[in-house]
C-alpha atoms as a PDB file:
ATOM      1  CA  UNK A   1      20.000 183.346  33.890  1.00  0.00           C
ATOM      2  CA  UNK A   2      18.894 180.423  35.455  1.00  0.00           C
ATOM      3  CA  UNK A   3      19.703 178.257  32.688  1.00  0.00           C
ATOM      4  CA  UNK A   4      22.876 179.528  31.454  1.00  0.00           C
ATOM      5  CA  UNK A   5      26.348 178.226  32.173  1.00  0.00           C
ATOM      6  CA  UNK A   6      28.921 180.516  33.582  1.00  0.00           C
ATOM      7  CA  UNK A   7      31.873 180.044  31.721  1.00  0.00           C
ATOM      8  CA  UNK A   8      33.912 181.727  33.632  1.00  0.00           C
ATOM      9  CA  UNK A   9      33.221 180.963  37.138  1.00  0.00           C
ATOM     10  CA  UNK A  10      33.603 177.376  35.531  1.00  0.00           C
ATOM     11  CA  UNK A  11      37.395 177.685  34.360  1.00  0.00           C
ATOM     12  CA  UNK A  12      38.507 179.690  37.800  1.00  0.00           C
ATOM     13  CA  UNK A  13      36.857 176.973  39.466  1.00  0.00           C
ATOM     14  CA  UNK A  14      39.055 174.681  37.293  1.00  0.00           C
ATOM     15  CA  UNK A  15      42.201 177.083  37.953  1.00  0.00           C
ATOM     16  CA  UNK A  16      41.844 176.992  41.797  1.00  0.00           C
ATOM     17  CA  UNK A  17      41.572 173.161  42.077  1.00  0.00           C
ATOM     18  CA  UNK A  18      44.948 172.759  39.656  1.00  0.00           C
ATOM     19  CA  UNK A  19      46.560 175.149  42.267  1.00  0.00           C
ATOM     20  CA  UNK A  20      44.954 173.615  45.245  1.00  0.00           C
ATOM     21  CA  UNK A  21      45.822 170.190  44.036  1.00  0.00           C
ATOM     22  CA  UNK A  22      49.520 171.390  43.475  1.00  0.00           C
ATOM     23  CA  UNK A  23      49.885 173.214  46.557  1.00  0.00           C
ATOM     24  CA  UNK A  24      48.470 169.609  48.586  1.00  0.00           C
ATOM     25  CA  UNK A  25      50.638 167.486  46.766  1.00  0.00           C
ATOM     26  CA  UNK A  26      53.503 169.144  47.382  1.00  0.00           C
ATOM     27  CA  UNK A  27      53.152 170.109  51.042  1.00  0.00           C
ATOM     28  CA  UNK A  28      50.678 167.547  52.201  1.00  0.00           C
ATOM     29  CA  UNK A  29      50.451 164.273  50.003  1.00  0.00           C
ATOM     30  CA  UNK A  30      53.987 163.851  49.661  1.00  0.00           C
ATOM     31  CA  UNK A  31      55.070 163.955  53.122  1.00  0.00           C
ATOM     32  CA  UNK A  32      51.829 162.024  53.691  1.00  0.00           C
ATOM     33  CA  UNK A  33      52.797 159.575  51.149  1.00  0.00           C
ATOM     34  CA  UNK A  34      56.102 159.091  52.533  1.00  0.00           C
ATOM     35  CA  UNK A  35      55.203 158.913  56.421  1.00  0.00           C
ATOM     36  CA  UNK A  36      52.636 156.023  55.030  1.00  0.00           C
ATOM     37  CA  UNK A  37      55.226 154.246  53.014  1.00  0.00           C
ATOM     38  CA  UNK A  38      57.815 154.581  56.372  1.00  0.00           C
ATOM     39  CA  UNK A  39      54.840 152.650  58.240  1.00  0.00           C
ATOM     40  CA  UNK A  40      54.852 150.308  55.625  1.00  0.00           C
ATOM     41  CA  UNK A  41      58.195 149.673  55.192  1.00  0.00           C
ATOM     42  CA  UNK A  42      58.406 149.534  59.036  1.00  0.00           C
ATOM     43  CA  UNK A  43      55.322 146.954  59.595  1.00  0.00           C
ATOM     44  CA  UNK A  44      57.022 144.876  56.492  1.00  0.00           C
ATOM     45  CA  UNK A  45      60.361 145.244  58.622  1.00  0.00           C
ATOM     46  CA  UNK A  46      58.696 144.143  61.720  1.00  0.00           C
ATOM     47  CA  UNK A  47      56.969 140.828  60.091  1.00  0.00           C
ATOM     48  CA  UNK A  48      60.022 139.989  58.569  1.00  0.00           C
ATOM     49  CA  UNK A  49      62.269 139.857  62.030  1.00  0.00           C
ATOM     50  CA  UNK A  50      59.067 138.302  63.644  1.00  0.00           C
ATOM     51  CA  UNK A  51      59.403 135.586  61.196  1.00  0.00           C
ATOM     52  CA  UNK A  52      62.884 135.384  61.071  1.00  0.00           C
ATOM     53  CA  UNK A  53      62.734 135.020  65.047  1.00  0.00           C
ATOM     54  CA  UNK A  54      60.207 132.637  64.946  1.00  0.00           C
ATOM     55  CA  UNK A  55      62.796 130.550  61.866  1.00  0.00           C
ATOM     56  CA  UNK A  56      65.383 131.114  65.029  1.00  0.00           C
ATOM     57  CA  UNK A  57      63.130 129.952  67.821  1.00  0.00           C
ATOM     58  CA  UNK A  58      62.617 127.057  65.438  1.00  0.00           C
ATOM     59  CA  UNK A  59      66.078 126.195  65.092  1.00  0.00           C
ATOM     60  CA  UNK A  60      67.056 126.854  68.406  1.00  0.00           C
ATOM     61  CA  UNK A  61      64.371 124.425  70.052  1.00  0.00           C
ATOM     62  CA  UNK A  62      65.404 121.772  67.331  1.00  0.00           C
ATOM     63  CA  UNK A  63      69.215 122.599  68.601  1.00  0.00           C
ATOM     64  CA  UNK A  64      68.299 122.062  72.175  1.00  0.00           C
ATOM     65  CA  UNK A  65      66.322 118.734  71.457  1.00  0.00           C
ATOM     66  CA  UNK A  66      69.453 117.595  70.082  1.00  0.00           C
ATOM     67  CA  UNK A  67      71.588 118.158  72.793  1.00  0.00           C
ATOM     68  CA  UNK A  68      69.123 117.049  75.257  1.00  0.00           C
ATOM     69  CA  UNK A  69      69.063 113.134  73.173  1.00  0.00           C
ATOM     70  CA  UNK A  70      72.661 113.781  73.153  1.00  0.00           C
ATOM     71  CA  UNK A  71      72.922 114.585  76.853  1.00  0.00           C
ATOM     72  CA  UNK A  72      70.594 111.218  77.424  1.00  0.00           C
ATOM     73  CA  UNK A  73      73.192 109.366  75.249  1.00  0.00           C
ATOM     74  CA  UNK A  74      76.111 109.957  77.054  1.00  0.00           C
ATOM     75  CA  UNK A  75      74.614 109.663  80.580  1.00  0.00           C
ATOM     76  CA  UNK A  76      73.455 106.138  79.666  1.00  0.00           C
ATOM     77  CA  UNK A  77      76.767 105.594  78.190  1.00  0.00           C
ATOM     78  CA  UNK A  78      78.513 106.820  81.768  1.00  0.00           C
ATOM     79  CA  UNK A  79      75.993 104.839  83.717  1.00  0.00           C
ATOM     80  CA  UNK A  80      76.948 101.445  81.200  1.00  0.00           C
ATOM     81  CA  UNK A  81      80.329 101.959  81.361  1.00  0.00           C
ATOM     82  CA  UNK A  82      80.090 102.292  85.494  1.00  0.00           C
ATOM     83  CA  UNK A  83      77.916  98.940  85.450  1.00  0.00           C
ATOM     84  CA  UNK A  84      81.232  97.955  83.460  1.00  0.00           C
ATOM     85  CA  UNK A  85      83.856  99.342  85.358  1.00  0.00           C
ATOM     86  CA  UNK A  86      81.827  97.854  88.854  1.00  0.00           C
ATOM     87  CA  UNK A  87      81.247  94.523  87.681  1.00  0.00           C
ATOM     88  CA  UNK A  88      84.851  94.685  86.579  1.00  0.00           C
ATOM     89  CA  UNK A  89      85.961  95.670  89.785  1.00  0.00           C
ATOM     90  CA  UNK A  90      84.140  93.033  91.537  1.00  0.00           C
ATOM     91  CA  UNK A  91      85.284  90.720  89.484  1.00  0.00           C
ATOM     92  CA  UNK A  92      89.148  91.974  90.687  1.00  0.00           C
ATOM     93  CA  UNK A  93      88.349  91.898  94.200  1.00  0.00           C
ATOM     94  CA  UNK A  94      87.154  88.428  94.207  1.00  0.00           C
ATOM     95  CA  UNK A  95      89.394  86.829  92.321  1.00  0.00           C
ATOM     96  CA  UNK A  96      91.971  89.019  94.448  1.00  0.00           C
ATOM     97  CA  UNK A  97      90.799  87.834  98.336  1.00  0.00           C
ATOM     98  CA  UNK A  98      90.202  83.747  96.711  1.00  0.00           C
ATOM     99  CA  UNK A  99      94.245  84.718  95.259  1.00  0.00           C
ATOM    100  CA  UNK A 100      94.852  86.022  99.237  1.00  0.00           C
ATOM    101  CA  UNK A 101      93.128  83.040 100.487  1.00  0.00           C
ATOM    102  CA  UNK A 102      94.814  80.365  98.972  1.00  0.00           C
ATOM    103  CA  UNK A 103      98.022  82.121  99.317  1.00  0.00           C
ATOM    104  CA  UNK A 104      97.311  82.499 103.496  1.00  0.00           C
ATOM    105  CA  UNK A 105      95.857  78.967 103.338  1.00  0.00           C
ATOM    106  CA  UNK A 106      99.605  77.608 101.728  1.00  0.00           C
ATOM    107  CA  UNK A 107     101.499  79.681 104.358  1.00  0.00           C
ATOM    108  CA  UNK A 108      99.568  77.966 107.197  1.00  0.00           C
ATOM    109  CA  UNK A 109     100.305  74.555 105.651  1.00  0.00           C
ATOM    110  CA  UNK A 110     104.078  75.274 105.617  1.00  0.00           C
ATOM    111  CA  UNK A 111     104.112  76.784 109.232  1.00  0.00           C
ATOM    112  CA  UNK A 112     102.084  73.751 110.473  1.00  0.00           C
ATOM    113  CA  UNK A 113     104.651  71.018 108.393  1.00  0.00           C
ATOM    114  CA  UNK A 114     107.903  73.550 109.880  1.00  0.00           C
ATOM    115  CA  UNK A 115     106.306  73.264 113.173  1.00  0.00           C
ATOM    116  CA  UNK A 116     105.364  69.374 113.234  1.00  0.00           C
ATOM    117  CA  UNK A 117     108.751  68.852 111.656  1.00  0.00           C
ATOM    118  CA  UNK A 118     110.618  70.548 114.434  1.00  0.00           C
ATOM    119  CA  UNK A 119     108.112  68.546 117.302  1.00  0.00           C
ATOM    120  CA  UNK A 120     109.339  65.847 115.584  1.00  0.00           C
ATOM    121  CA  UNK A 121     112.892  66.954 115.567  1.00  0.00           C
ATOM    122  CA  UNK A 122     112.504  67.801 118.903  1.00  0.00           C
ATOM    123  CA  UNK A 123     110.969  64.870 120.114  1.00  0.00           C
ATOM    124  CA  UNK A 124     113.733  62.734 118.364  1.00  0.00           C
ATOM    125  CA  UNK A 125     116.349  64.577 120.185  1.00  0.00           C
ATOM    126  CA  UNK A 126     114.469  63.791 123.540  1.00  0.00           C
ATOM    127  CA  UNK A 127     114.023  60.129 122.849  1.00  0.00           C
ATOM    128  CA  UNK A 128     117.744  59.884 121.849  1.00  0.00           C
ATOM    129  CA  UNK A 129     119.001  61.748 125.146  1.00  0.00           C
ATOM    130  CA  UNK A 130     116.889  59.743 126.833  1.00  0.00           C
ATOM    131  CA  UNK A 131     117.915  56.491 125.440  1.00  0.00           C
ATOM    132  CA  UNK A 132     121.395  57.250 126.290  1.00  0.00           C
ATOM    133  CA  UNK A 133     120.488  58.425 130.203  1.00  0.00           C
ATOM    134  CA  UNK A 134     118.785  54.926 130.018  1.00  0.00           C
ATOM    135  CA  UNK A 135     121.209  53.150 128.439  1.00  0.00           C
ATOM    136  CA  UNK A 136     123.943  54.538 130.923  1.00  0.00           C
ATOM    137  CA  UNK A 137     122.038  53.948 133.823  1.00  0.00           C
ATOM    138  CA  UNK A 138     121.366  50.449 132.928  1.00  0.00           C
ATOM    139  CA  UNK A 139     124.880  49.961 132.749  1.00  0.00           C
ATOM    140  CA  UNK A 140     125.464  51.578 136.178  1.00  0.00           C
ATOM    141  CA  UNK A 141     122.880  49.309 137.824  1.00  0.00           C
ATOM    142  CA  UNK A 142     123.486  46.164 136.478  1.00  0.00           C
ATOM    143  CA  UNK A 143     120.154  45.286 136.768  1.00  0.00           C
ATOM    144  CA  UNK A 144     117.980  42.242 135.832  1.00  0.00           C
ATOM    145  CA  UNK A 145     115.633  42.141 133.002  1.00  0.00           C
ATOM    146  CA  UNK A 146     112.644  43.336 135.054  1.00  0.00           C
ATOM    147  CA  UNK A 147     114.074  46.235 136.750  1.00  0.00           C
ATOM    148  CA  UNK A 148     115.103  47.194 133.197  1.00  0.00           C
ATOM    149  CA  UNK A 149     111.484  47.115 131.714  1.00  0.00           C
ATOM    150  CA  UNK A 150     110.776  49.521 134.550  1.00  0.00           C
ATOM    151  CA  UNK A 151     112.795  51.797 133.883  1.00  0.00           C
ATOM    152  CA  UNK A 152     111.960  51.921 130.475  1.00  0.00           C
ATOM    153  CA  UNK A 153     108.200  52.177 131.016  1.00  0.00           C
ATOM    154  CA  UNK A 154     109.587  54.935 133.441  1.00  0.00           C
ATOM    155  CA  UNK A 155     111.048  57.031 131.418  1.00  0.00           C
ATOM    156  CA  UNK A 156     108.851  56.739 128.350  1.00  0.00           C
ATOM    157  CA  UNK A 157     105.954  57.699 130.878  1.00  0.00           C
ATOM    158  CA  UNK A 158     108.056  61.181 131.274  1.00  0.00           C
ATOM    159  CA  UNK A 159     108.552  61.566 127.671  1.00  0.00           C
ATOM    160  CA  UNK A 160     104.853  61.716 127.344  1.00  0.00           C
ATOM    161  CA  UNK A 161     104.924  64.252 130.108  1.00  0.00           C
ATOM    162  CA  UNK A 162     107.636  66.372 128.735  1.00  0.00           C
ATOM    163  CA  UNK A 163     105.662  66.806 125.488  1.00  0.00           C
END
């Protein structure tokens, strides 16, 4: 008995594991199978976001580096067209007061020529007012020629005077 092969005991064996291996592949390895192939799917899932993230973090740093040179560029473009619009300015005001100056400067030179031109007026008037009190008073008098030069040198002394 030692040596002999059990037939039977052989093919029930064979039996049992068909119906064990039926019965675990239908209410274990499938369900297994499928809760593996969900974690799967789901770690695929996962690496795919994490590199299309990383694609997006990619993008969006190369975004912001563009609008931070284009941020540069337009503040040096505000701060040359201030330099610009100052030395422009500048420019304006100076030509503006040396405009103002020469303008005040003219006006002074007219009110100083009005002014010496009425003196002189003035001083005209005098002298011929006074030449006719002189001449009047010489002819009063009836004086000789020295008395006259007095009174000349007289009343030219209170012109100078008057003025």
């Amino acid at each position: 008995m030692g040596g002999l092969f059990n037939w039977t005991s052989f093919v029930i064996q064979i039996i049992a594991f068909g119906i064990l291996y039926l019965l675990l592949s239908k209410f274990a390895f499938k369900p297994l199978f499928g809760i593996m192939e969900k974690r799967r799917q789901m770690v695929k899932d996962q690496m795919d976001s994490a590199e299309k993230n990383r694609a997006d973090a990619a993008q969006f740093l190369e975004d912001q580096k563009q609008a931070l040179q284009q941020a540069r560029k337009e503040a040096h473009d505000i701060i040359e067209l201030a330099k610009s619009t100052g030395s422009k300015q500048a420019d304006e005001i100076v030509t503006a007061a040396r405009n103002e100056a020469v303008r005040l400067k003219d006006e002074a030179l007219r009110d100083i020529e009005a002014e010496k031109n009425k003196a002189i007026a003035s001083l005209k008037a005098q002298v011929s007012g006074l030449s006719v009190l002189i001449a009047s008073k010489i002819i009063e008098k009836q004086i000789d020629e020295q008395t006259q030069s007095q009174l000349v040198d007289q009343y030219l002394q209170e012109v100078g005077k008057k003025s």
